[in-house]
Protein backbone atom coordinates (compact mmCIF):
# COMPACT_ATOMS: atom_id res chain seq x y z
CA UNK A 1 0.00 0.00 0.00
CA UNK A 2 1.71 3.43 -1.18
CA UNK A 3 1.63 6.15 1.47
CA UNK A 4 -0.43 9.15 0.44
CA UNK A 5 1.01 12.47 -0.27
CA UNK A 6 -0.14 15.77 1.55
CA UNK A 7 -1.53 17.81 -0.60
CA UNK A 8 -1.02 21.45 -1.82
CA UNK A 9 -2.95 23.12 1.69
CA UNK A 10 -4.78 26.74 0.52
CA UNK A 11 -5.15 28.72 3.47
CA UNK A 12 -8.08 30.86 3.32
CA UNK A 13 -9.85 33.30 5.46
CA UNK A 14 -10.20 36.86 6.72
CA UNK A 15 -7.42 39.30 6.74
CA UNK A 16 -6.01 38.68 10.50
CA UNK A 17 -7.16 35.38 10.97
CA UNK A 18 -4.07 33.81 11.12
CA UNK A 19 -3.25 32.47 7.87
CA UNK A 20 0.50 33.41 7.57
CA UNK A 21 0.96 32.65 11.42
CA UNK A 22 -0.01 29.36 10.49
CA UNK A 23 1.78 28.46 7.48
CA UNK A 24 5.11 29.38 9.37
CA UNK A 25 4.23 27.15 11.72
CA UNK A 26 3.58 24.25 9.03
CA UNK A 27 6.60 25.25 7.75
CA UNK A 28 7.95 24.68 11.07
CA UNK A 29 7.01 21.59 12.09
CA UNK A 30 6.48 19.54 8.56
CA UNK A 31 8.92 21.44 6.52
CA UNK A 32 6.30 21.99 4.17
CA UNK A 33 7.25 24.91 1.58
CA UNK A 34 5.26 28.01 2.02
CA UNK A 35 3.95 30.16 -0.55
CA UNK A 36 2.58 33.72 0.66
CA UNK A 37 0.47 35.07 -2.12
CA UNK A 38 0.45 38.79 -1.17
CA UNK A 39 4.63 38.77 -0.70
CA UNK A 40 4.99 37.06 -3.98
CA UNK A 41 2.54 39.34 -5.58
CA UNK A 42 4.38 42.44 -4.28
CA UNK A 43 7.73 41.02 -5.03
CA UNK A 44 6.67 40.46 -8.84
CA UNK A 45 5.08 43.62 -9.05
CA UNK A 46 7.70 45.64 -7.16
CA UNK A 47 5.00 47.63 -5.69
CA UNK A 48 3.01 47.73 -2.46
CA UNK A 49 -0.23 45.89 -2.58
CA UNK A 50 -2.06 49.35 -1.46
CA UNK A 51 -0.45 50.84 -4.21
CA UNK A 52 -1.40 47.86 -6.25
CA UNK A 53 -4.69 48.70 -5.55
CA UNK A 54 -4.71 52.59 -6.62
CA UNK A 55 -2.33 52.37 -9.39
CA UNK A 56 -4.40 49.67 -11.28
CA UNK A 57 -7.30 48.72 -9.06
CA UNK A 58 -8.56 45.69 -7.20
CA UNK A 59 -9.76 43.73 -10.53
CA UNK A 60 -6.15 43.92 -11.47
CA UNK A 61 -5.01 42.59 -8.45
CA UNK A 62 -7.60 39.48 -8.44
CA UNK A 63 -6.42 38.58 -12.20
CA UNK A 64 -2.70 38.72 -10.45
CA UNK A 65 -4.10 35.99 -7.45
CA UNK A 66 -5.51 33.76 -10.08
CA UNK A 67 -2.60 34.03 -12.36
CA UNK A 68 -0.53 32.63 -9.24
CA UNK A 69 -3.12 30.23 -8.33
CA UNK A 70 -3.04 28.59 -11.76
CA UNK A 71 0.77 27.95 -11.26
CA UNK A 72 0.47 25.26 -8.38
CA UNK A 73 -0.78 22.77 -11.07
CA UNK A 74 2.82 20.83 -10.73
CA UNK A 75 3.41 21.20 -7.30
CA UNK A 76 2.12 19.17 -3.70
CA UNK A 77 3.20 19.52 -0.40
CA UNK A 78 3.03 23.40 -0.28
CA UNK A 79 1.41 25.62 1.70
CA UNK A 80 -0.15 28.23 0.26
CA UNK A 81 -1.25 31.16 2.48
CA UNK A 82 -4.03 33.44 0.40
CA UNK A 83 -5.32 36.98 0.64
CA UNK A 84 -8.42 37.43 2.22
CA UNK A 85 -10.69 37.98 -1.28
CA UNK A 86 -8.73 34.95 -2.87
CA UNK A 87 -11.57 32.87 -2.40
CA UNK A 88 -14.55 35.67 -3.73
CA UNK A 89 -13.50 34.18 -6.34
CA UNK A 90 -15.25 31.16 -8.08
CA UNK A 91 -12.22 30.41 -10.24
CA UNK A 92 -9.70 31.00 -7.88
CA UNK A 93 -11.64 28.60 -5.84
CA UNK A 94 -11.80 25.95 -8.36
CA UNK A 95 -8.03 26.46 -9.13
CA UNK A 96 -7.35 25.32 -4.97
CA UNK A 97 -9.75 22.28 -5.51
CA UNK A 98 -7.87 21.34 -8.90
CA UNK A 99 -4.20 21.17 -7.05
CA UNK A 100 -4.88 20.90 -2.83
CA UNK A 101 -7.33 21.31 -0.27
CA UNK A 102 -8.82 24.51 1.60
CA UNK A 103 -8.39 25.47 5.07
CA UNK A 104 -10.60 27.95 6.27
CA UNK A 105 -9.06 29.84 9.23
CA UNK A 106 -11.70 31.65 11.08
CA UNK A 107 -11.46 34.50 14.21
CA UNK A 108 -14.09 36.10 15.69
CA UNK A 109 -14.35 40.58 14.53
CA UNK A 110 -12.77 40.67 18.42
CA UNK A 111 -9.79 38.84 17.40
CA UNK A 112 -9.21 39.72 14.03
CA UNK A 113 -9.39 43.90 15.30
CA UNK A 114 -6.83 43.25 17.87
CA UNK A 115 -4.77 41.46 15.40
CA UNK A 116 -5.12 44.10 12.37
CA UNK A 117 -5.49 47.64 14.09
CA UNK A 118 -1.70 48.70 14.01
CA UNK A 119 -0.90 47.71 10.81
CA UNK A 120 -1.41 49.53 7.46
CA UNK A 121 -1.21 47.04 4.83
CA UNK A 122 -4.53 46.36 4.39
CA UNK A 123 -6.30 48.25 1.63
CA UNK A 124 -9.93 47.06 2.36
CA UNK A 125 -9.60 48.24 6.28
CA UNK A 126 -8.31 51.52 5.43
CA UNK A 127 -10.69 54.09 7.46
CA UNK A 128 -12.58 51.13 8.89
CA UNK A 129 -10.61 49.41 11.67
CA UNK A 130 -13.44 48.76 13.84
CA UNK A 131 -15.83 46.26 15.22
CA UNK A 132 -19.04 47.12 13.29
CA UNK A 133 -16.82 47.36 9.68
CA UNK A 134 -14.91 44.09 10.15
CA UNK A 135 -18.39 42.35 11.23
CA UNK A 136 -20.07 43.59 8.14
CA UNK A 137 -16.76 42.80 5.48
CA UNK A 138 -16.64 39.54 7.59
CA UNK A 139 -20.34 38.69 7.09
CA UNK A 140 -20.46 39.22 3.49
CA UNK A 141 -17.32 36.82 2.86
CA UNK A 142 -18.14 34.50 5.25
CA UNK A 143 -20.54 32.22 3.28
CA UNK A 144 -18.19 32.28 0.00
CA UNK A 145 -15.23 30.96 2.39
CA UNK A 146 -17.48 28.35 4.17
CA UNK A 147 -18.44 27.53 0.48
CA UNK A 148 -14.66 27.08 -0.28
CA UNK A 149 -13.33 25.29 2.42
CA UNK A 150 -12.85 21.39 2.69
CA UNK A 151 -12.48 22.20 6.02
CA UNK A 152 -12.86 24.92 8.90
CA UNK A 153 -10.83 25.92 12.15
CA UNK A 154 -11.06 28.53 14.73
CA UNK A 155 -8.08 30.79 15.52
CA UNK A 156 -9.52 32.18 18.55
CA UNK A 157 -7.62 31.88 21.76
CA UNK A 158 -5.44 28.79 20.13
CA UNK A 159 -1.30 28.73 19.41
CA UNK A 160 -0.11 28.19 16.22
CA UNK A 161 1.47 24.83 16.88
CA UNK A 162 -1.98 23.31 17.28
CA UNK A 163 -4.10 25.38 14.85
CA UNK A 164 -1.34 23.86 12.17
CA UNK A 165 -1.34 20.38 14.05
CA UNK A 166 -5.16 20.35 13.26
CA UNK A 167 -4.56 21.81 9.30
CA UNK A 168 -2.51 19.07 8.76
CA UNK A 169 -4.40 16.40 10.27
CA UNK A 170 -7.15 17.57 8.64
CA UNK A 171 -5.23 18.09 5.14
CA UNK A 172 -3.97 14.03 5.07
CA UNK A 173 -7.77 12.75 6.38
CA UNK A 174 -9.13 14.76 3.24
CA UNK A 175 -6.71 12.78 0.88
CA UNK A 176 -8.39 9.51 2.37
């Protein structure tokens, strides 16, 4: 009996939810390669992704993600840790099916604030870092995500070490 392969893992989720946090850790403790969309984005772009975003726009940006996406076609075993509004995307979502399997990451609009509200990389939050804003932006993805995802885990109050303990368990039982 051949021993089965992890998969390509697509971390998805809310902007402060813990996606990079976690594919560090995976990183860590499986030596699994990590992808970070938004980093490689930037690098290839040699721009910021805010000024991504009022250069050429967010449509341009979302043709960049799936452009990347498409690219993991040869590749298992990697991590892949996606901007929040990867999966709005039905193609983009198809494109994770086609090579891996979906981890949603969730955090409660408590969690993710505390996480996000120093930081100013974040185009979307810009002039809304507060509870009732990241409720509403987290309400309206939250269906297309659960839609998405092979699987779902909370980030609230957990470390890293086990959120990615549970990814990858996860990850190898949905190869079964």
């Amino acid at each position: 009996m051949s021993e089965k392969k992890i998969p390509n893992i697509f971390l998805i989720g809310f902007m402060g939810c813990g996606k990079s946090t976690v594919a560090k850790e995976l990183n860590r403790q499986f030596h699994m390669p990590v992808v970070e969309m938004d980093e490689l984005i930037v690098k290839q772009e040699g721009m910021l992704i805010p000024e991504i975003f009022s250069t050429y726009g967010e449509s341009y940006f979302r043709r960049l993600e799936t452009k990347l996406l498409d690219g993991f076609s040869s590749q298992s075993g990697c991590v892949i840790s996606c901007g929040g509004g990867v999966a709005m995307r039905e193609e983009n979502v198809a494109l994770m099916k086609k090579h891996g399997c979906i981890a949603l990451l969730t955090a409660s609009p408590e969690t993710i604030l505390g996480r996000v509200e120093h930081g100013d990389d974040r185009p979307l939050l810009k002039g809304h870092k507060n509870l009732q804003d990241i409720r509403n932006l987290l309400n309206q993805r939250l269906p297309k995500y659960q839609a998405a995802a092979d699987f779902a885990i909370s980030t609230d109050n957990k470390a890293a070490f086990l959120i990615a303990l549970e990814v990858y368990q996860q990850a190898l039982i949905h190869t079964l």
